[in-house]
C-alpha atoms as a PDB file:
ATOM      1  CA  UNK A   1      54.988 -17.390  -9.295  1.00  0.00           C
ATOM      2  CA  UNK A   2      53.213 -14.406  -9.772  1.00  0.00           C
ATOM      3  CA  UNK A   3      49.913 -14.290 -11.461  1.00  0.00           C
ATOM      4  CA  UNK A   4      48.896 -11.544 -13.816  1.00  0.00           C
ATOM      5  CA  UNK A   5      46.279  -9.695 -13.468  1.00  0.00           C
ATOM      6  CA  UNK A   6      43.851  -9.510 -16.248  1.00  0.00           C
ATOM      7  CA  UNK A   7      41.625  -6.153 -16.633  1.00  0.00           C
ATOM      8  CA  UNK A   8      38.457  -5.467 -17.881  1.00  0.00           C
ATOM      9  CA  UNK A   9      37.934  -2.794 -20.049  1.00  0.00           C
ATOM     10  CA  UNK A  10      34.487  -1.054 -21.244  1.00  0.00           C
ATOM     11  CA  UNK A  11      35.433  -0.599 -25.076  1.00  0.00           C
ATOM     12  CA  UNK A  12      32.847   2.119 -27.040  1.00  0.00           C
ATOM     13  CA  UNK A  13      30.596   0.575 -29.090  1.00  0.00           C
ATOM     14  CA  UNK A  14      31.717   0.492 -33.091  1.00  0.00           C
ATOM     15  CA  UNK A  15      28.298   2.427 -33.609  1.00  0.00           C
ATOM     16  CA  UNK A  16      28.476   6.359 -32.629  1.00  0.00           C
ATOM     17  CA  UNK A  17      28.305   7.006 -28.730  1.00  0.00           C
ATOM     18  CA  UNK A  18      29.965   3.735 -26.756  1.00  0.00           C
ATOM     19  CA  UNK A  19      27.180   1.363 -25.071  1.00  0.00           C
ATOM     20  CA  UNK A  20      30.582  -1.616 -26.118  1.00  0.00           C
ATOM     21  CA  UNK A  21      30.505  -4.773 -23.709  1.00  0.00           C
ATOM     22  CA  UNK A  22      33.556  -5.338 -20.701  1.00  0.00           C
ATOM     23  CA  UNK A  23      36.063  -7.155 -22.452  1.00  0.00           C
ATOM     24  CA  UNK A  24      38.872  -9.086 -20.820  1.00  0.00           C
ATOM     25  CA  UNK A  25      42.355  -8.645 -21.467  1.00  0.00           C
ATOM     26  CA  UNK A  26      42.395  -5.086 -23.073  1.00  0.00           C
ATOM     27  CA  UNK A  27      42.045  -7.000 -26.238  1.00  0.00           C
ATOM     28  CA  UNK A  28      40.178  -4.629 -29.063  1.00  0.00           C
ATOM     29  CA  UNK A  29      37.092  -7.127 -29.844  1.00  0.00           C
ATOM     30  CA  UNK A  30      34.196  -5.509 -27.848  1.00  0.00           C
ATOM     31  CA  UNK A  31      30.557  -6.478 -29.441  1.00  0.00           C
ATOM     32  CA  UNK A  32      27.873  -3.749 -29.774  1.00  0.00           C
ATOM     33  CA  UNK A  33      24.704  -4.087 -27.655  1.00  0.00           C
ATOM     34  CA  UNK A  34      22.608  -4.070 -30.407  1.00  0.00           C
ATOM     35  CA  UNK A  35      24.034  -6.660 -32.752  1.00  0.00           C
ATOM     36  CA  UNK A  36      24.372  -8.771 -29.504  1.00  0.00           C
ATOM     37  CA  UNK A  37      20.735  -8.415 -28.622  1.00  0.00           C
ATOM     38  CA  UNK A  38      20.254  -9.527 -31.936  1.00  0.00           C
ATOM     39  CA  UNK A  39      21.915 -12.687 -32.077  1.00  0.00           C
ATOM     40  CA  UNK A  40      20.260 -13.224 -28.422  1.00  0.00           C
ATOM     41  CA  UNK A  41      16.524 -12.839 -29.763  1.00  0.00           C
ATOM     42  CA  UNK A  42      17.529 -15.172 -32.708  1.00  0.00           C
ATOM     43  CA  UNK A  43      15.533 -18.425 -32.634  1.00  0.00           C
ATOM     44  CA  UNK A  44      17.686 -21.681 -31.653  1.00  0.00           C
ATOM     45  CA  UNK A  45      18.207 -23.971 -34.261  1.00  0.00           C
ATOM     46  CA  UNK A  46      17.584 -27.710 -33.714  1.00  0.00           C
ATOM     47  CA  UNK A  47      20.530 -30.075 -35.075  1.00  0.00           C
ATOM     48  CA  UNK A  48      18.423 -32.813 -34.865  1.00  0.00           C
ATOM     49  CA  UNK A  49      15.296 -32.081 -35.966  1.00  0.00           C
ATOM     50  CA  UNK A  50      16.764 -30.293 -38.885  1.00  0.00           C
ATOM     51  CA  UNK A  51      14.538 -27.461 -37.986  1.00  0.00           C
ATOM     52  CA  UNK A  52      14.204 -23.907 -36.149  1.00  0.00           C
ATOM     53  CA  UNK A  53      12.995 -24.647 -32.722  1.00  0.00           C
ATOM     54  CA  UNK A  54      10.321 -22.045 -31.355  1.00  0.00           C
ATOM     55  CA  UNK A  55      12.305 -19.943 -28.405  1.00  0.00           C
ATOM     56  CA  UNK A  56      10.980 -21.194 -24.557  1.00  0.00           C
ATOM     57  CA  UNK A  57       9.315 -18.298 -23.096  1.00  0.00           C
ATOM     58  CA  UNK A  58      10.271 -17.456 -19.568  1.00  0.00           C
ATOM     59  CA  UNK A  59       8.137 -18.622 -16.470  1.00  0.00           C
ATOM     60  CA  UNK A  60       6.863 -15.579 -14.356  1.00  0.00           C
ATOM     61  CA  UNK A  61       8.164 -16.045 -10.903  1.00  0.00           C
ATOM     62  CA  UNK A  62       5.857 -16.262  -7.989  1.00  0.00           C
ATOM     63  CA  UNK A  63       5.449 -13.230  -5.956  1.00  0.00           C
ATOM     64  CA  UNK A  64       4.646 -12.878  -1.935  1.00  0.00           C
ATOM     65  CA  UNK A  65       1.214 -13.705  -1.727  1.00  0.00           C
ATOM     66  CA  UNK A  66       0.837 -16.072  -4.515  1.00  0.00           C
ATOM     67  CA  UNK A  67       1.045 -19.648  -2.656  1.00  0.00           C
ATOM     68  CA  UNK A  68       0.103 -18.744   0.846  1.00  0.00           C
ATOM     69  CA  UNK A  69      -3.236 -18.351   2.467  1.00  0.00           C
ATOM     70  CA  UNK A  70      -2.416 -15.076   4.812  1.00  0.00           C
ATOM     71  CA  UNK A  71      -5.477 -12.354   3.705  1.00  0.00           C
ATOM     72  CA  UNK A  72      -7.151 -13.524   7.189  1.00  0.00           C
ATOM     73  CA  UNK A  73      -3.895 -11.761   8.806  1.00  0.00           C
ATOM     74  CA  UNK A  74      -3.437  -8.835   6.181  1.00  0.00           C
ATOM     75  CA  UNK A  75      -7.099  -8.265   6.861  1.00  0.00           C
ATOM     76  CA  UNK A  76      -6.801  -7.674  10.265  1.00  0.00           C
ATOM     77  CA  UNK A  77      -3.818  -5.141   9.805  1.00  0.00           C
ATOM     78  CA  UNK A  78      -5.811  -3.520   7.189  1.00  0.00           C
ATOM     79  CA  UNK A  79      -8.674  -2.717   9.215  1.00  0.00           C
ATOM     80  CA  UNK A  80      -6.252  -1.356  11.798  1.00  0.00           C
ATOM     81  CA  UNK A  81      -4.288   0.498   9.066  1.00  0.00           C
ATOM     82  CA  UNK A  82      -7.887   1.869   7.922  1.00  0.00           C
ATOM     83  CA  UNK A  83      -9.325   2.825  11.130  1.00  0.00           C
ATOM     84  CA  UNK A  84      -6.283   4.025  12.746  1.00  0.00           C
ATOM     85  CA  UNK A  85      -3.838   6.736  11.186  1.00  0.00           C
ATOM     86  CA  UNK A  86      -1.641   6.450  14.011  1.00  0.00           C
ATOM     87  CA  UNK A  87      -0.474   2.856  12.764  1.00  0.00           C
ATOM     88  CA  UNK A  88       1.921   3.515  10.282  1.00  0.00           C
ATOM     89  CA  UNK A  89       4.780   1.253   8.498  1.00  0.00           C
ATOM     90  CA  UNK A  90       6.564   0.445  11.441  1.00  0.00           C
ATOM     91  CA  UNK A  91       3.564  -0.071  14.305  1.00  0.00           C
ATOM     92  CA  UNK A  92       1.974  -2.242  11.193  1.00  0.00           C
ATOM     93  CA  UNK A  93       5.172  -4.578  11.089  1.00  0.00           C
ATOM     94  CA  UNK A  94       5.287  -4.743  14.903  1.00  0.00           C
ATOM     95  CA  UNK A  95       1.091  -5.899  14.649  1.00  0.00           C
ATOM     96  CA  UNK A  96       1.767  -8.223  11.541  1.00  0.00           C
ATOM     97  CA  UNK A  97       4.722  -9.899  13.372  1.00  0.00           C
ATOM     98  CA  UNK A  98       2.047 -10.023  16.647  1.00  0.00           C
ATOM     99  CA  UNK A  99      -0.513 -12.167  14.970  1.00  0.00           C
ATOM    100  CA  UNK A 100       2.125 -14.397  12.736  1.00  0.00           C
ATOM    101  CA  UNK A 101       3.364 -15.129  16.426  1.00  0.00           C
ATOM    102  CA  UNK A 102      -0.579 -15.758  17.885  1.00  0.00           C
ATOM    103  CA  UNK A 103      -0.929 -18.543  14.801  1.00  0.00           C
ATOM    104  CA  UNK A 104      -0.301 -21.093  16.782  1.00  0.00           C
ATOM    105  CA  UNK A 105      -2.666 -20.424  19.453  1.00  0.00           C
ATOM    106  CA  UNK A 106      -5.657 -19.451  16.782  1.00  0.00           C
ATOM    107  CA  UNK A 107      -4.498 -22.829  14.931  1.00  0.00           C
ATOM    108  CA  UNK A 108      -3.563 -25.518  16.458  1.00  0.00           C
ATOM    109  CA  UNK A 109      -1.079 -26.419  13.197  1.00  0.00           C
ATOM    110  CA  UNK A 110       0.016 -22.743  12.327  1.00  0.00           C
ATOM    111  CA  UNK A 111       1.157 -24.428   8.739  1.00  0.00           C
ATOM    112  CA  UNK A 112      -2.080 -25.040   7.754  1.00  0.00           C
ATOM    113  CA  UNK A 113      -3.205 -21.795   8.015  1.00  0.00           C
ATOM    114  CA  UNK A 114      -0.450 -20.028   6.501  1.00  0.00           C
ATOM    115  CA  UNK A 115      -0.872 -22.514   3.814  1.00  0.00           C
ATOM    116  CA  UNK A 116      -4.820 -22.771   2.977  1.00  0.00           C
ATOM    117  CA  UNK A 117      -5.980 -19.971   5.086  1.00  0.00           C
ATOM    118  CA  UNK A 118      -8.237 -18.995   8.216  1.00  0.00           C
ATOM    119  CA  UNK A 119     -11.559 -20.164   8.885  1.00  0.00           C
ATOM    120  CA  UNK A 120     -14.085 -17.766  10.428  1.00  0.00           C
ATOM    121  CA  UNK A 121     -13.547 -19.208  13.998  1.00  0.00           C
ATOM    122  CA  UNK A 122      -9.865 -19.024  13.814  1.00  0.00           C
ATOM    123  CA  UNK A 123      -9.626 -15.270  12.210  1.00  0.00           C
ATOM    124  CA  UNK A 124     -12.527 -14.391  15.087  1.00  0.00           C
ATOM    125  CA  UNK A 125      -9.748 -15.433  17.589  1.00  0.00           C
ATOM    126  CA  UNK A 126      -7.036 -13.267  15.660  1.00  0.00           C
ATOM    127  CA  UNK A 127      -9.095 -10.291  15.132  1.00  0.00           C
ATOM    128  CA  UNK A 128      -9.644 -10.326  18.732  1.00  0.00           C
ATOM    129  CA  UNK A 129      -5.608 -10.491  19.358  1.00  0.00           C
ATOM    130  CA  UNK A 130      -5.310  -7.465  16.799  1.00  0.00           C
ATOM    131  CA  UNK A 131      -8.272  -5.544  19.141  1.00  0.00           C
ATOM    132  CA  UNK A 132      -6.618  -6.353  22.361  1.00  0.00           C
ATOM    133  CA  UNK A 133      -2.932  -5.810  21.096  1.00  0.00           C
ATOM    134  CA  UNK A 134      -3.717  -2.244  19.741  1.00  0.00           C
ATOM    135  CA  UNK A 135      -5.142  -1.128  22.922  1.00  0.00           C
ATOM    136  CA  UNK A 136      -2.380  -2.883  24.768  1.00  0.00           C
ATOM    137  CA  UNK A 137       0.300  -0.897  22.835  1.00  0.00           C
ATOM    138  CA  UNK A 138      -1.117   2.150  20.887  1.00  0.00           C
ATOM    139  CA  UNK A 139      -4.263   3.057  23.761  1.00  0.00           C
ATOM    140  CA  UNK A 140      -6.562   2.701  20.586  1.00  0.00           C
ATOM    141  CA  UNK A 141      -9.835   1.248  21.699  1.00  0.00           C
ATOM    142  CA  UNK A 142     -10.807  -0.857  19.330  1.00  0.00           C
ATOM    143  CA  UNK A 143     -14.579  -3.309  19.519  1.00  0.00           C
ATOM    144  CA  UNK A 144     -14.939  -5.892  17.384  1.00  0.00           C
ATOM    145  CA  UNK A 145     -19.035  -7.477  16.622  1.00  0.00           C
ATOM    146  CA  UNK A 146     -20.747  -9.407  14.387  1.00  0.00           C
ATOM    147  CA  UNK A 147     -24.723  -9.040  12.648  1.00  0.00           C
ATOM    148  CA  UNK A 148     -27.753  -8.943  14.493  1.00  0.00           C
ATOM    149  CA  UNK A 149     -29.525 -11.762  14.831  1.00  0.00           C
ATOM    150  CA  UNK A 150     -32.129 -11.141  12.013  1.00  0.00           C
ATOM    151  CA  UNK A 151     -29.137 -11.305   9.823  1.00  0.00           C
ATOM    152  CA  UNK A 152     -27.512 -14.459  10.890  1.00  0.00           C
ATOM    153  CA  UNK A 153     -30.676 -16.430  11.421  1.00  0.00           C
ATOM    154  CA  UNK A 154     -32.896 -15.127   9.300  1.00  0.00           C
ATOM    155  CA  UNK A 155     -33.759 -16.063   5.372  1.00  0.00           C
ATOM    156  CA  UNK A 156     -31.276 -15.568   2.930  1.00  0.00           C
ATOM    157  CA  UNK A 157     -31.179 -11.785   2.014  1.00  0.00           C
ATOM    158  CA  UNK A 158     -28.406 -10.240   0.360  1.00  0.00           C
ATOM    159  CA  UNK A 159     -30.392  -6.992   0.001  1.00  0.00           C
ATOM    160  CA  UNK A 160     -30.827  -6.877   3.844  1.00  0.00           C
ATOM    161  CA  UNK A 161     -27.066  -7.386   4.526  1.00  0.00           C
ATOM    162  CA  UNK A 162     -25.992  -4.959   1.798  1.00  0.00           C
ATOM    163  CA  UNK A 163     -28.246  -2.043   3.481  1.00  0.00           C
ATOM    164  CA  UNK A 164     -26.806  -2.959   6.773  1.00  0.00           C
ATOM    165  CA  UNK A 165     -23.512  -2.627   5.644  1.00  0.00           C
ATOM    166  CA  UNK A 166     -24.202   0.582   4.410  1.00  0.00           C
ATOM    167  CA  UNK A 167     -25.346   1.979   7.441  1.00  0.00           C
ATOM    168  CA  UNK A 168     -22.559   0.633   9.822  1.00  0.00           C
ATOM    169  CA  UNK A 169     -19.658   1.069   7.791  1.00  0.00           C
ATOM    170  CA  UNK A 170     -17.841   4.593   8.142  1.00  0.00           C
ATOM    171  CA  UNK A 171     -14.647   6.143   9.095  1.00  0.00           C
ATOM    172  CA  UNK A 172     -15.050   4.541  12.669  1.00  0.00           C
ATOM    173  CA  UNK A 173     -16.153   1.136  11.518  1.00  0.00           C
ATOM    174  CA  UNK A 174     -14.764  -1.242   8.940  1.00  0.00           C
ATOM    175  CA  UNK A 175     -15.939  -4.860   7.734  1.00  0.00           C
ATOM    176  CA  UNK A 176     -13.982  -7.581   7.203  1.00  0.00           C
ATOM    177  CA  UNK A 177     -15.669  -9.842   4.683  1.00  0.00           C
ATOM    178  CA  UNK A 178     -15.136 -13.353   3.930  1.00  0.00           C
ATOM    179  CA  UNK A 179     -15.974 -13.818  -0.125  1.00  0.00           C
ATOM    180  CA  UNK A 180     -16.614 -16.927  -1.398  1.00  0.00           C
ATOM    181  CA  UNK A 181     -17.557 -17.958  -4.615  1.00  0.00           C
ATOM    182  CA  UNK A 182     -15.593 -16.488  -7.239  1.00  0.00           C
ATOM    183  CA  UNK A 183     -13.062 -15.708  -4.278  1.00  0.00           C
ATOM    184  CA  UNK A 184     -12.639 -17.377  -1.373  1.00  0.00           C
ATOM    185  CA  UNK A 185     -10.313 -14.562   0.767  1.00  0.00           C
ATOM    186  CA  UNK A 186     -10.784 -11.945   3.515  1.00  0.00           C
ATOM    187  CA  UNK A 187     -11.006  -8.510   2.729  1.00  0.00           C
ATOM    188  CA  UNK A 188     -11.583  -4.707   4.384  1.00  0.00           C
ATOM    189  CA  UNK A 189     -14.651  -3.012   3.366  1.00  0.00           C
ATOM    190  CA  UNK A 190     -14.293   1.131   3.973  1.00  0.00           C
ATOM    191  CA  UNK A 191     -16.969   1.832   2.334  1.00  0.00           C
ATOM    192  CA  UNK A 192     -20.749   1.077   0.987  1.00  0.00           C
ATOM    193  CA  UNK A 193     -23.205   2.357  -1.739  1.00  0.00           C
ATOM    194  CA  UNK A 194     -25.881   1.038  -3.304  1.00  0.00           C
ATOM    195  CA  UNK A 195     -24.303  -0.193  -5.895  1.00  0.00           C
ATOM    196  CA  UNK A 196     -20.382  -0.701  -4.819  1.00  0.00           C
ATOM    197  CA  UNK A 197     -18.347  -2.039  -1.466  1.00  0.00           C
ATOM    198  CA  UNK A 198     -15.150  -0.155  -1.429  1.00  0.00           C
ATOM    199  CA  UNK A 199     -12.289  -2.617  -0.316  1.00  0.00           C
ATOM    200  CA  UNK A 200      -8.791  -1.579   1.512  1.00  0.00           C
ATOM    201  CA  UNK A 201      -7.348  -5.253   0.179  1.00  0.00           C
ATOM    202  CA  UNK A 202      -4.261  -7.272   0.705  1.00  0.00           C
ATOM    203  CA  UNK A 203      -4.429  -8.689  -3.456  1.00  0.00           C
ATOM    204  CA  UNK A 204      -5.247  -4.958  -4.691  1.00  0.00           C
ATOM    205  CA  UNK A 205      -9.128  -5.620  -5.193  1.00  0.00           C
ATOM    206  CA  UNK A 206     -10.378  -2.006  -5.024  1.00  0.00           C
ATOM    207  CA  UNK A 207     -14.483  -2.844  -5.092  1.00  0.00           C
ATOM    208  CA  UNK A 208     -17.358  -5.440  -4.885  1.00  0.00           C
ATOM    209  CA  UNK A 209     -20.493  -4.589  -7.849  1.00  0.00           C
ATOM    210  CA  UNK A 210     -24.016  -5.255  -6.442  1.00  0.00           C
ATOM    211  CA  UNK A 211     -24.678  -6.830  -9.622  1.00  0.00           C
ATOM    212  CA  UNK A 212     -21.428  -9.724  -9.269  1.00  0.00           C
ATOM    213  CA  UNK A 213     -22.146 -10.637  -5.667  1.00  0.00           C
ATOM    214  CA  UNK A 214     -25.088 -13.205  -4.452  1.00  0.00           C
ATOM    215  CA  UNK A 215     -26.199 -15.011  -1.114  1.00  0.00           C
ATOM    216  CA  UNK A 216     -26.386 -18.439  -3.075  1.00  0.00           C
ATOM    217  CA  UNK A 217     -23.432 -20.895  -3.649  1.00  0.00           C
ATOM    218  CA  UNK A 218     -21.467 -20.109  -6.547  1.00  0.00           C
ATOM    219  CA  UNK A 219     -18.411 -20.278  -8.767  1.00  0.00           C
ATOM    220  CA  UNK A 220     -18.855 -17.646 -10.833  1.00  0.00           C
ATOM    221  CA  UNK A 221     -20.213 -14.823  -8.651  1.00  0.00           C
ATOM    222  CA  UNK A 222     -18.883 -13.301  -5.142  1.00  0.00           C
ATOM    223  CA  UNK A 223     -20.613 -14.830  -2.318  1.00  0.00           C
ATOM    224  CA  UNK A 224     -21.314 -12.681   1.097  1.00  0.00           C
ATOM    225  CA  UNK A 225     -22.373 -13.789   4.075  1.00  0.00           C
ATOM    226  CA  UNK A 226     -23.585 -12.407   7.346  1.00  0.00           C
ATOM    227  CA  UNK A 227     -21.368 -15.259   9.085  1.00  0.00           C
ATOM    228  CA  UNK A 228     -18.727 -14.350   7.447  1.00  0.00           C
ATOM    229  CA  UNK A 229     -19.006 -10.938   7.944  1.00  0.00           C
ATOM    230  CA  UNK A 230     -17.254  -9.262  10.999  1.00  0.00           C
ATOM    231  CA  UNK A 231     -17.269  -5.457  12.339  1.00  0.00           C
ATOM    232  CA  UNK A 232     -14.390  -3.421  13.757  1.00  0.00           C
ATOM    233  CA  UNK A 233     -15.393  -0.028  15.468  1.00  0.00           C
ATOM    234  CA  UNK A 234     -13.174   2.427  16.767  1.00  0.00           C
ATOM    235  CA  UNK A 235     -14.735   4.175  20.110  1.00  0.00           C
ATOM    236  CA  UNK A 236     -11.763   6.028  21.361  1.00  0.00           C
ATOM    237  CA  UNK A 237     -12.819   9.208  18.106  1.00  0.00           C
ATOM    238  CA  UNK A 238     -15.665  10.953  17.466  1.00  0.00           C
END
């Protein structure tokens, strides 16, 4: 036998100017938007408590980035991205898609770093992938170096590797800073004053204060490092 087909209709609202819900059937009974949101935002009553029940609020849903440790990777594209106009969208895809594949090889269990993160000897090995994969592909010369000596050896001086900083780091050179402390994530520095490190940053951190970041351990301020601290020149520009 032949089924009927039933219709949906969009019926005007009974207020001035439509906004009425699809009914089914063709059946005159459409329910205005606002009345509706009405009765929506209405609290729930509880039969058996005998009493209104306060409304459950929505959970915010996780976005990319929340539960995985990939900044070590988005750090290296950034500095590329930063250094290099001539990696746009596209070349950036091809780079991130380059190092997710080189996890495995930096890590020996690629889970664990997508999950907690990259230490410093692991994101050496994958900023060194990024340097030799950009000059593989895209010509760009690309050298990638750490502190002097002074710096890694010497006493405990955050004045000594903020000054540095500001010296190397310029439209040819970017840092890639591990934070700990208050943080613990890599970052792209792009640019140094006295009294602010401007960040190109994967979780939209625009700038490190002087005054917030220390040399000792910490979990209230930002800790920086000299051996976590990592320097990518470009030497194919002047």
């Amino acid at each position: 036998m032949k089924q009927q087909k039933s219709t949906i209709k969009i019926l005007p609202s009974a207020e001035a100017g439509g906004g009425g819900m699809p009914v089914a059937g063709g059946q005159r009974n459409a329910i205005n938007v606002p009345d509706a949101a009405r009765q929506l935002d209405a609290e729930p009553v509880s039969l058996a408590a005998g009493r209104p029940k306060a409304k459950a609020r929505l959970r915010k849903p996780y976005l990319q980035g929340d539960l995985d440790g990939l900044c070590g990777v988005y750090s290296a594209v950034n500095a590329a991205r930063a250094l290099c106009p001539e990696v746009d969208h596209d070349a950036a895809e091809w780079l991130f898609d380059e190092l997710m594949r080189a996890l495995p090889k930096v890590e020996a269990d690629a889970s664990v770093a997508v999950a907690s993160g990259l230490g410093k000897r692991h994101l050496v090995r994958l900023l060194k992938r990024a340097v030799t994969y950009l000059g593989g592909e895209h010509d760009i010369k690309l050298g990638l170096t750490r502190p002097p000596e002074q710096l890694l050896a010497g006493p405990a001086n955050l004045d000594a590797l903020w000054a540095w900083l500001e010296r190397r780091v310029s439209a040819r050179c970017m840092a890639v800073l591990g934070l700990e402390g208050r943080y613990h994530h890599w970052t792209v520095a792009i640019g140094v004053t006295p009294a602010q490190i401007r960040l190109f940053d994967s979780d939209n951190m625009s700038v490190l204060n002087r005054g917030h970041c220390t040399f000792r351990r910490t979990a209230k301020l930002t800790r920086l490092l000299p051996s976590n601290t990592f320097l990518i020149t470009r030497h194919d520009v002047t």
